[in-house]
PDB file of N, CA and C in Angstrom:
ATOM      1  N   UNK A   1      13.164  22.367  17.625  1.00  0.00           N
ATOM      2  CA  UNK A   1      13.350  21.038  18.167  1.00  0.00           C
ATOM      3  C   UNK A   1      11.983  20.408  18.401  1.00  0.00           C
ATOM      4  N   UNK A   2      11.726  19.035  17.553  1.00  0.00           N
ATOM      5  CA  UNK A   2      10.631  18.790  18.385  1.00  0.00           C
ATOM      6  C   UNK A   2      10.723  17.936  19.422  1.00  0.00           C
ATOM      7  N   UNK A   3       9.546  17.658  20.114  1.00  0.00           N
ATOM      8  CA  UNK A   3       8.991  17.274  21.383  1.00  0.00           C
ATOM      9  C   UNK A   3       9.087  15.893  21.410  1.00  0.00           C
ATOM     10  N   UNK A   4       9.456  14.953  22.111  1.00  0.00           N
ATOM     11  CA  UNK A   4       9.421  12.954  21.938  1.00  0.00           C
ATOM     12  C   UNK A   4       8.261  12.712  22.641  1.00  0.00           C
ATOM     13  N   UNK A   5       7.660  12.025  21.735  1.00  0.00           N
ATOM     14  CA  UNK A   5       5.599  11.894  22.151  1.00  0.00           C
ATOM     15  C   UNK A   5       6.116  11.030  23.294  1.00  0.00           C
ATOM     16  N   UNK A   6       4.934  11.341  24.176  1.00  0.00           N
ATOM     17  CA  UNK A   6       4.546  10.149  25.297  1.00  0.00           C
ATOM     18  C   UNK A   6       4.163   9.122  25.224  1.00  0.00           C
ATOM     19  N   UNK A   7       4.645   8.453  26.349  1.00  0.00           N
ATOM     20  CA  UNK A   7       3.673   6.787  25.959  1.00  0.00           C
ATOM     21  C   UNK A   7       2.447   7.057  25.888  1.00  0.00           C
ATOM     22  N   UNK A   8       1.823   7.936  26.472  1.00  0.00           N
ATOM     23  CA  UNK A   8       0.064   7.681  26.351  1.00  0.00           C
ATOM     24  C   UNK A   8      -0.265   8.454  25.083  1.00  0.00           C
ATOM     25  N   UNK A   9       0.515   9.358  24.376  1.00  0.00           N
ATOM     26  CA  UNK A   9       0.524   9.324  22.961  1.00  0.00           C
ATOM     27  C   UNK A   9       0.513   8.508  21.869  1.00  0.00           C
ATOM     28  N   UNK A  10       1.811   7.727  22.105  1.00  0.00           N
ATOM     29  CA  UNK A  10       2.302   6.575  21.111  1.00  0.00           C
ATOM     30  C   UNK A  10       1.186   5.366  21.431  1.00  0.00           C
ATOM     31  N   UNK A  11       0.606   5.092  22.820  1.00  0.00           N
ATOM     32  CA  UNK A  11      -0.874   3.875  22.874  1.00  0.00           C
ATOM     33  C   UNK A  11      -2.063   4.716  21.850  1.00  0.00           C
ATOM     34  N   UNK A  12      -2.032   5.945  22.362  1.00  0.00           N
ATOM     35  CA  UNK A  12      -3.002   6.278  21.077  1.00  0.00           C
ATOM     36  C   UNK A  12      -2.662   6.110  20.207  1.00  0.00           C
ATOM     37  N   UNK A  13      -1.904   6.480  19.649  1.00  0.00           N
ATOM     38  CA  UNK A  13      -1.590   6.506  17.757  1.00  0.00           C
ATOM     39  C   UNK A  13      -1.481   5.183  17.629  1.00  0.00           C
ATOM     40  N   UNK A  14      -1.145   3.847  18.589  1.00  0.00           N
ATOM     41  CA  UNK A  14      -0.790   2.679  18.098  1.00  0.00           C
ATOM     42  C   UNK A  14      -2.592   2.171  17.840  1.00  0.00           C
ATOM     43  N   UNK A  15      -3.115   2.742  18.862  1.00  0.00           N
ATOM     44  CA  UNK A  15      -4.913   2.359  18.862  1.00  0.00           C
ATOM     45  C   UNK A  15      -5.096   2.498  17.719  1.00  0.00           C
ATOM     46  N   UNK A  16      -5.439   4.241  17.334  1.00  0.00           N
ATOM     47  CA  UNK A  16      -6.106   4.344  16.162  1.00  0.00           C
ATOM     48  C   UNK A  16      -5.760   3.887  15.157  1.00  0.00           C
ATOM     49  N   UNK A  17      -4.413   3.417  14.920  1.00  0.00           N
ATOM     50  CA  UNK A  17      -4.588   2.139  14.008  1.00  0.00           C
ATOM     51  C   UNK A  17      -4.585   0.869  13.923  1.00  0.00           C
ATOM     52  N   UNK A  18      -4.920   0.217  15.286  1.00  0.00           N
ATOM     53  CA  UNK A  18      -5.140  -0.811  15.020  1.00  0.00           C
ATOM     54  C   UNK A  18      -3.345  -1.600  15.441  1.00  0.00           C
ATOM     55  N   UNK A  19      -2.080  -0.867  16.178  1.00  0.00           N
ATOM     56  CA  UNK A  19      -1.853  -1.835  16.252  1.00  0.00           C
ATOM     57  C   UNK A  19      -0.765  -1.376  17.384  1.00  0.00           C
ATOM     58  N   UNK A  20      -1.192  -2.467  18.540  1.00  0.00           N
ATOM     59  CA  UNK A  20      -0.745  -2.396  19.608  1.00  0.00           C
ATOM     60  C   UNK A  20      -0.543  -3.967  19.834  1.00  0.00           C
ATOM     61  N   UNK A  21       0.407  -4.620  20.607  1.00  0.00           N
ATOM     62  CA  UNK A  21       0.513  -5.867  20.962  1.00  0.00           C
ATOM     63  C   UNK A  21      -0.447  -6.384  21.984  1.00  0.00           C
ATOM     64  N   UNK A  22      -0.743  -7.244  22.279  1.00  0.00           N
ATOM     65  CA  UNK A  22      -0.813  -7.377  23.738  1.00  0.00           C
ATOM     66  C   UNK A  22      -0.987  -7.055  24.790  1.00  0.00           C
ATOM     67  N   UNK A  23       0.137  -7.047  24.942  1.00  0.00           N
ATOM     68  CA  UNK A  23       1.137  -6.149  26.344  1.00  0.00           C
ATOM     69  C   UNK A  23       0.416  -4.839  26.279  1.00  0.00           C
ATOM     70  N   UNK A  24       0.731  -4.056  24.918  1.00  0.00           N
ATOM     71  CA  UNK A  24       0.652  -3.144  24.611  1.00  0.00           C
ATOM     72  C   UNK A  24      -1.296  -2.508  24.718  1.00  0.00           C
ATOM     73  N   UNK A  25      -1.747  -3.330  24.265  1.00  0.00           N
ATOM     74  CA  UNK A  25      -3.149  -3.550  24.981  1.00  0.00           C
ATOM     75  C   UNK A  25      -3.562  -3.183  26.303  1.00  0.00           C
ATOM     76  N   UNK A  26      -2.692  -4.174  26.767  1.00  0.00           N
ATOM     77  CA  UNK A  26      -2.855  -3.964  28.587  1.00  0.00           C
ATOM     78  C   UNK A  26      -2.664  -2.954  29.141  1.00  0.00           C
ATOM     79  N   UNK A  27      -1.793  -2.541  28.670  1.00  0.00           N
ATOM     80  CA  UNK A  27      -0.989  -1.036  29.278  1.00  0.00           C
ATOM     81  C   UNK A  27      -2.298   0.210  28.848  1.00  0.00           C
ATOM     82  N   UNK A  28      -2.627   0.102  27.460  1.00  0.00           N
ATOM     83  CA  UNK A  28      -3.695   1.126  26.861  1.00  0.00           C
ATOM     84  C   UNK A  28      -4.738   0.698  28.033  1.00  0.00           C
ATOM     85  N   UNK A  29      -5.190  -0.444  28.546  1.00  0.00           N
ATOM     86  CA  UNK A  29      -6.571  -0.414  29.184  1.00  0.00           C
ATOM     87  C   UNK A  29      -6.294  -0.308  30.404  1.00  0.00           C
ATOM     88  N   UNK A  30      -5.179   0.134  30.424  1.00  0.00           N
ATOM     89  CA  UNK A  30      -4.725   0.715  32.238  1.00  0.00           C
ATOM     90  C   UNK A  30      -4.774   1.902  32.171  1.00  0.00           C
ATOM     91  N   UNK A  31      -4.379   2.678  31.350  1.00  0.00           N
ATOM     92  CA  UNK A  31      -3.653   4.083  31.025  1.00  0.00           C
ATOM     93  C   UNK A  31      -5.314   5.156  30.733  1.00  0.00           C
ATOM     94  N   UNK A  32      -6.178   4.168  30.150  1.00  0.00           N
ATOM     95  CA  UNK A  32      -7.748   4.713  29.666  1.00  0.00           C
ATOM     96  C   UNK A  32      -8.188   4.564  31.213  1.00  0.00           C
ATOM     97  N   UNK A  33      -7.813   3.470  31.628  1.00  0.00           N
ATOM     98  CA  UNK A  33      -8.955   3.659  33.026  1.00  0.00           C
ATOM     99  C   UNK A  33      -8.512   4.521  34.298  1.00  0.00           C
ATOM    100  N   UNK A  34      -7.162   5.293  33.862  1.00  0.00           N
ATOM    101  CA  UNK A  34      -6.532   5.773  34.619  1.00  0.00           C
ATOM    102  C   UNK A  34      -6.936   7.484  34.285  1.00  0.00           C
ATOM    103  N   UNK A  35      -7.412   7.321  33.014  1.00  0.00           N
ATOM    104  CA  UNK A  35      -7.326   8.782  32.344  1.00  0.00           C
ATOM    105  C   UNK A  35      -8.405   8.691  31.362  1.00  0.00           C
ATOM    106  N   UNK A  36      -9.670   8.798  32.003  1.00  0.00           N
ATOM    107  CA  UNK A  36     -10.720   8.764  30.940  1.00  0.00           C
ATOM    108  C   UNK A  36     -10.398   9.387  29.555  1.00  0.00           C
ATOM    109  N   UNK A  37     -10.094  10.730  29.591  1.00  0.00           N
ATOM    110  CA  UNK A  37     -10.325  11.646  28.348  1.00  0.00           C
ATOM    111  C   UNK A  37      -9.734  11.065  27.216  1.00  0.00           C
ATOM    112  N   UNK A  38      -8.795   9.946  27.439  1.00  0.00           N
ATOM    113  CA  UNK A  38      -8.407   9.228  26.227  1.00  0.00           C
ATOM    114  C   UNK A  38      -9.668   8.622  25.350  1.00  0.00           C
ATOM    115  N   UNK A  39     -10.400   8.416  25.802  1.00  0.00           N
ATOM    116  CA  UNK A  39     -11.708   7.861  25.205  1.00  0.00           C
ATOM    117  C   UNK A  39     -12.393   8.666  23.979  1.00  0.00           C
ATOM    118  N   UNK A  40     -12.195  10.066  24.700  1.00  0.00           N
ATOM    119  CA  UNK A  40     -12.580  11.211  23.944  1.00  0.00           C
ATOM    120  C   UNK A  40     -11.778  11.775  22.526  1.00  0.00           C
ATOM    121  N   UNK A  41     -10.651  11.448  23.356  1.00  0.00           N
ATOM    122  CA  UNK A  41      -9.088  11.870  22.203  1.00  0.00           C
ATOM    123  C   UNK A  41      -9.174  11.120  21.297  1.00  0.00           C
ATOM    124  N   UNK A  42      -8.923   9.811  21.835  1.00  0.00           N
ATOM    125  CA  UNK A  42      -9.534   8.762  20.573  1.00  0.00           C
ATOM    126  C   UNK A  42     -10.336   8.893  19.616  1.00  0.00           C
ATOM    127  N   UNK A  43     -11.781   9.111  19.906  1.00  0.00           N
ATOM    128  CA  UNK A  43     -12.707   9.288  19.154  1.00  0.00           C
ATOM    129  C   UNK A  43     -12.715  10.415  18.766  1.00  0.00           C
ATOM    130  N   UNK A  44     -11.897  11.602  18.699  1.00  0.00           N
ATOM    131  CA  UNK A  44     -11.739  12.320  18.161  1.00  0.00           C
ATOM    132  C   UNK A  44     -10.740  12.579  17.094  1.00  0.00           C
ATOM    133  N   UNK A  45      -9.864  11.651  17.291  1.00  0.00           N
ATOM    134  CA  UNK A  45      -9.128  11.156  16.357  1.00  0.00           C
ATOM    135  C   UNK A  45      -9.463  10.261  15.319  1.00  0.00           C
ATOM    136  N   UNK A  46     -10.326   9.665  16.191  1.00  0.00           N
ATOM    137  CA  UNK A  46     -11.143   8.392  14.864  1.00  0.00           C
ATOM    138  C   UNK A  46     -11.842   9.087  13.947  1.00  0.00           C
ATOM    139  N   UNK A  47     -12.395   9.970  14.468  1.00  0.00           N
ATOM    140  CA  UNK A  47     -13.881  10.719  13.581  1.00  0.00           C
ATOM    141  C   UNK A  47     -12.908  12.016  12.888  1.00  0.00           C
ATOM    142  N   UNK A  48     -11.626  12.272  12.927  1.00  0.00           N
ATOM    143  CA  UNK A  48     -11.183  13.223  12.052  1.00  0.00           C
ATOM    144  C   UNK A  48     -10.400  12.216  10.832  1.00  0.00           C
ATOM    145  N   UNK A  49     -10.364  10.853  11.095  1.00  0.00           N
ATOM    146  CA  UNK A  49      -9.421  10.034  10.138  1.00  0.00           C
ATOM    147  C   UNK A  49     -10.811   9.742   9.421  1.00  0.00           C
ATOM    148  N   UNK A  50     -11.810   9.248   9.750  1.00  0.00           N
ATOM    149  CA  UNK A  50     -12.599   9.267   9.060  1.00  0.00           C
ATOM    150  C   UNK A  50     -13.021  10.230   8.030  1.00  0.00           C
ATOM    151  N   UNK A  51     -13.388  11.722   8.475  1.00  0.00           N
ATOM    152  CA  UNK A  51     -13.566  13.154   7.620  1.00  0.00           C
ATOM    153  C   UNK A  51     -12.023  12.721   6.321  1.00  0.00           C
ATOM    154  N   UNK A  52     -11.040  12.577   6.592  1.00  0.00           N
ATOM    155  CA  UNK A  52     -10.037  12.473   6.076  1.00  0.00           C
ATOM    156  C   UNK A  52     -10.259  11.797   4.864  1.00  0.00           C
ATOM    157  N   UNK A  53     -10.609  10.642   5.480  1.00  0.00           N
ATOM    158  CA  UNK A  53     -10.769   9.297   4.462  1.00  0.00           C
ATOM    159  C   UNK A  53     -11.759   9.502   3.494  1.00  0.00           C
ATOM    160  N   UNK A  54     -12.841  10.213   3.979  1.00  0.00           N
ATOM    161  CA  UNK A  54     -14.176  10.243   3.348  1.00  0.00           C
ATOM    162  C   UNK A  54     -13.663  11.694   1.585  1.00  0.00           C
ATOM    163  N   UNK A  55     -12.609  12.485   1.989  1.00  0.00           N
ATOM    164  CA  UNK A  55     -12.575  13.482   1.165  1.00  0.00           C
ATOM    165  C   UNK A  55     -11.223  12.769   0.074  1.00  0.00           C
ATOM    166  N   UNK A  56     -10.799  11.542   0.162  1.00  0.00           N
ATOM    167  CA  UNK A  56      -9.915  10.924  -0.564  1.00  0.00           C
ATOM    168  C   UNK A  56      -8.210  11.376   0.267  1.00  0.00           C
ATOM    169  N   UNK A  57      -7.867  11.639   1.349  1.00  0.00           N
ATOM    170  CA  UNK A  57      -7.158  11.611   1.843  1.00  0.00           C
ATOM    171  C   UNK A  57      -6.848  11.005   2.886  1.00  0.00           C
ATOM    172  N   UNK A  58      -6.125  10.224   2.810  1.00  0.00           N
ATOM    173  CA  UNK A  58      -5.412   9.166   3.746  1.00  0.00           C
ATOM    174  C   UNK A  58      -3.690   8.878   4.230  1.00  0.00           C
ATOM    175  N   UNK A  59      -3.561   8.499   5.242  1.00  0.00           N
ATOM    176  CA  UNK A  59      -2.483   8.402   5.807  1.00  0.00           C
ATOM    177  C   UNK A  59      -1.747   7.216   4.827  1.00  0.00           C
ATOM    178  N   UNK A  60      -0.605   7.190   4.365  1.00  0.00           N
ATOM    179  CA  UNK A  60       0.526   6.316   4.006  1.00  0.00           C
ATOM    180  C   UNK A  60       1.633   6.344   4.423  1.00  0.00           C
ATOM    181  N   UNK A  61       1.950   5.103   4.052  1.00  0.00           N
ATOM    182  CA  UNK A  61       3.456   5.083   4.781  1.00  0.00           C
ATOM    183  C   UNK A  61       4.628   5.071   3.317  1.00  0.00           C
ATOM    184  N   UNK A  62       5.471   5.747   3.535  1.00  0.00           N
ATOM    185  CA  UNK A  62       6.462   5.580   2.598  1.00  0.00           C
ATOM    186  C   UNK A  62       7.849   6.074   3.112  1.00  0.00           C
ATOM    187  N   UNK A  63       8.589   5.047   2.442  1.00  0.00           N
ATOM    188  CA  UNK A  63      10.246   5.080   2.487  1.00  0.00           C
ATOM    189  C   UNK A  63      11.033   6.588   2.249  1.00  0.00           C
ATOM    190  N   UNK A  64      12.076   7.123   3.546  1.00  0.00           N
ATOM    191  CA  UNK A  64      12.548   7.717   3.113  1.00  0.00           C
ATOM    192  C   UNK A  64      13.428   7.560   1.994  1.00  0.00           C
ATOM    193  N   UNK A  65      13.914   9.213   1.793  1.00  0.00           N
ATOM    194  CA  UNK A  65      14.475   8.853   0.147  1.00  0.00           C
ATOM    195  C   UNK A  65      15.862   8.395   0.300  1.00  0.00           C
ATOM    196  N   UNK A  66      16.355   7.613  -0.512  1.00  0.00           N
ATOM    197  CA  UNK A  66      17.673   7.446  -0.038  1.00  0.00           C
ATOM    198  C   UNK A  66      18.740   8.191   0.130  1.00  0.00           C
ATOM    199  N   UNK A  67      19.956   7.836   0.980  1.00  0.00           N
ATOM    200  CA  UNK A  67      20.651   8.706   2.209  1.00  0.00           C
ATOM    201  C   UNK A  67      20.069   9.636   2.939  1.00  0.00           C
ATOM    202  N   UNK A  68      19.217   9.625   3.672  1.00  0.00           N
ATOM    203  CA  UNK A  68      18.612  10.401   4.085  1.00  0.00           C
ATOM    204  C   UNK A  68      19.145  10.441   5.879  1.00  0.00           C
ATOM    205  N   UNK A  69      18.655   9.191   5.910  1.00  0.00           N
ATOM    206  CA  UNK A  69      20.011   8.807   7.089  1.00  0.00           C
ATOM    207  C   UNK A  69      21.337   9.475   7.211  1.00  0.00           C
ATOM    208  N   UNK A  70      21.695   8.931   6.271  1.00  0.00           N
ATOM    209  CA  UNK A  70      22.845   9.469   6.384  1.00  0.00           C
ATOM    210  C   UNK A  70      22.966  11.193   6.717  1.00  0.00           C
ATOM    211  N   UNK A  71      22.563  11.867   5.537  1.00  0.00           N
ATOM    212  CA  UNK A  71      22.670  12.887   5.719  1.00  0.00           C
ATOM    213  C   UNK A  71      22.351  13.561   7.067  1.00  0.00           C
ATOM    214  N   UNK A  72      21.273  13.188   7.908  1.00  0.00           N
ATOM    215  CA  UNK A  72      20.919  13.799   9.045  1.00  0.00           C
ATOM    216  C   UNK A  72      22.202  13.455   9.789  1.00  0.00           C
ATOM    217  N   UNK A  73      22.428  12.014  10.257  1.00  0.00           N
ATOM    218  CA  UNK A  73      23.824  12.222  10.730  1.00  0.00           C
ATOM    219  C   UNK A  73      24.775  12.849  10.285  1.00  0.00           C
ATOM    220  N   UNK A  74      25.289  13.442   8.961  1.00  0.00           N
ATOM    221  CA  UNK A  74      26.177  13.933   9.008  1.00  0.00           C
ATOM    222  C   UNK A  74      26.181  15.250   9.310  1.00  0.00           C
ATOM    223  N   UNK A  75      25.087  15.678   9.145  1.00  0.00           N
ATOM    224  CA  UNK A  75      24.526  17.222   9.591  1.00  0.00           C
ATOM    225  C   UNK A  75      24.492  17.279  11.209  1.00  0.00           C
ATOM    226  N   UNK A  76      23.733  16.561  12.360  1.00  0.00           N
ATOM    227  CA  UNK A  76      23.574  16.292  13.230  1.00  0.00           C
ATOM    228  C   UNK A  76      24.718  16.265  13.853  1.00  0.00           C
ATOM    229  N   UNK A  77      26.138  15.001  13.312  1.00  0.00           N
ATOM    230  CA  UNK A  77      27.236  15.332  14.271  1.00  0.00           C
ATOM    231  C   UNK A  77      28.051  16.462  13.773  1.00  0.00           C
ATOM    232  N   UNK A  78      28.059  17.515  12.618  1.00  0.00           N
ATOM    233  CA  UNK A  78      28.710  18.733  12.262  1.00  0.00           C
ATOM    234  C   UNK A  78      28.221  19.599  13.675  1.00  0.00           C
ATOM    235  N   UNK A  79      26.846  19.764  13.588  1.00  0.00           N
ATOM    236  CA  UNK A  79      26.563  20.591  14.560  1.00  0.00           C
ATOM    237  C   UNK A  79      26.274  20.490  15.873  1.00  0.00           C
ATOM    238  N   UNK A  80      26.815  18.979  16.012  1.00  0.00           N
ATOM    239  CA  UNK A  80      27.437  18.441  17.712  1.00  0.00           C
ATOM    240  C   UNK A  80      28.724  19.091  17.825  1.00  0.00           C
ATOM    241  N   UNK A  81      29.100  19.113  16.590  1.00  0.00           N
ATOM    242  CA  UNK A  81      30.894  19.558  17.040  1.00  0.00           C
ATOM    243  C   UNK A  81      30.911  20.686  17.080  1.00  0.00           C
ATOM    244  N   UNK A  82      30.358  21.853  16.399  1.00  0.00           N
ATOM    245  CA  UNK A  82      30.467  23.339  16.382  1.00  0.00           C
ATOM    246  C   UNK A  82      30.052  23.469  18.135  1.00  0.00           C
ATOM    247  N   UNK A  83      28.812  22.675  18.382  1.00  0.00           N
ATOM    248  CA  UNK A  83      28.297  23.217  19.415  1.00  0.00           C
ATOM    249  C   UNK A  83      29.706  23.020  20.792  1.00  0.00           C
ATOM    250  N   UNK A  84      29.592  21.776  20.618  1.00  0.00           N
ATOM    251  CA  UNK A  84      30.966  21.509  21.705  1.00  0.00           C
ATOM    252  C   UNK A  84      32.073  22.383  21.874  1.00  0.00           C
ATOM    253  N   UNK A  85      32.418  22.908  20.497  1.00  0.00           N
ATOM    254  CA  UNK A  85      33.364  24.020  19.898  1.00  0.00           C
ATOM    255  C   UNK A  85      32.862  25.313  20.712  1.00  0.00           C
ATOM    256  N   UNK A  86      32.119  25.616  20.616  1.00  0.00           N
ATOM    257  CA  UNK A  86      31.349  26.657  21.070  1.00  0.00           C
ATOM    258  C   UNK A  86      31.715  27.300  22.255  1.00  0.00           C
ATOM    259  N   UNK A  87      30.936  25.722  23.114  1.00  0.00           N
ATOM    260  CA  UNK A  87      30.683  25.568  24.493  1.00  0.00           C
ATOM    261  C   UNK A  87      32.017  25.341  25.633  1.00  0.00           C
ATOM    262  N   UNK A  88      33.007  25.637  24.459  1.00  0.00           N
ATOM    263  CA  UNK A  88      34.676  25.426  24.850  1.00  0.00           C
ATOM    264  C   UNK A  88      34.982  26.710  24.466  1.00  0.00           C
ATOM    265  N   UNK A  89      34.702  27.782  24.386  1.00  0.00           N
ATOM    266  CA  UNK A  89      35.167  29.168  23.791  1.00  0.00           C
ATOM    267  C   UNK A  89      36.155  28.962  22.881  1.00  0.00           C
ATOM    268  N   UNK A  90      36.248  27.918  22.326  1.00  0.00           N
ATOM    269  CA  UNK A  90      37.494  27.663  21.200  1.00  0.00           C
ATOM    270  C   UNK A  90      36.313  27.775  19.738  1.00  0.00           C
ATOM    271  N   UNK A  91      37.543  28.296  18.732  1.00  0.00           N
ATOM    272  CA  UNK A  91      36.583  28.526  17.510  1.00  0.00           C
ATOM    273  C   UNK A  91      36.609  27.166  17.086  1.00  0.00           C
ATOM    274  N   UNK A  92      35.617  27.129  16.308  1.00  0.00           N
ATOM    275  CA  UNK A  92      35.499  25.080  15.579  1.00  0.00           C
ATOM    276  C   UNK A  92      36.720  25.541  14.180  1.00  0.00           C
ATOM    277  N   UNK A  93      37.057  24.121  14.137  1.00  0.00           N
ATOM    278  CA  UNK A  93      38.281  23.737  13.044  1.00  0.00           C
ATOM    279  C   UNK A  93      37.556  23.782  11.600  1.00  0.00           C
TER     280      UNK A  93
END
């Protein structure tokens, strides 16, 4: 299972690239002055995207493949129902 990043995660990752709103601004220059080491994290993040960039590897964005959606839901509520099944000492249908 993974972990759901934090907001002071997701202000970083929105920093290092460049895109935070506003608001979203405000909150980062509350959250830095609240918690220096972000300064550090940052720039440690900056200076490894850089190494990255510099060896021809870079971050992209691309479309999952199609149904992909789908499929997780249909997988996702199968094994909502076994579990419920389960968690009822009844065998699943």
């Amino acid at each position: 299972m993974t972990e759901t990043p934090s907001r002071r995660e997701e202000l970083i990752a929105g920093a290092l690239v460049g895109d935070l709103s506003d608001d979203e601004r405000r909150e980062f220059d509350r959250t830095r002055a609240a918690d220096p080491s972000i300064d550090a994290e940052l720039a440690e993040l900056r200076a490894t995207a850089a190494r990255m960039e510099a060896t021809g590897v870079a971050w992209r964005e691309e479309s999952p493949p199609p149904g992909l959606e789908e499929r997780i839901l249909a997988e996702t509520s199968e094994a909502d129902r076994l579990t419920r099944s389960e968690e009822n000492g009844k065998p699943a249908p």
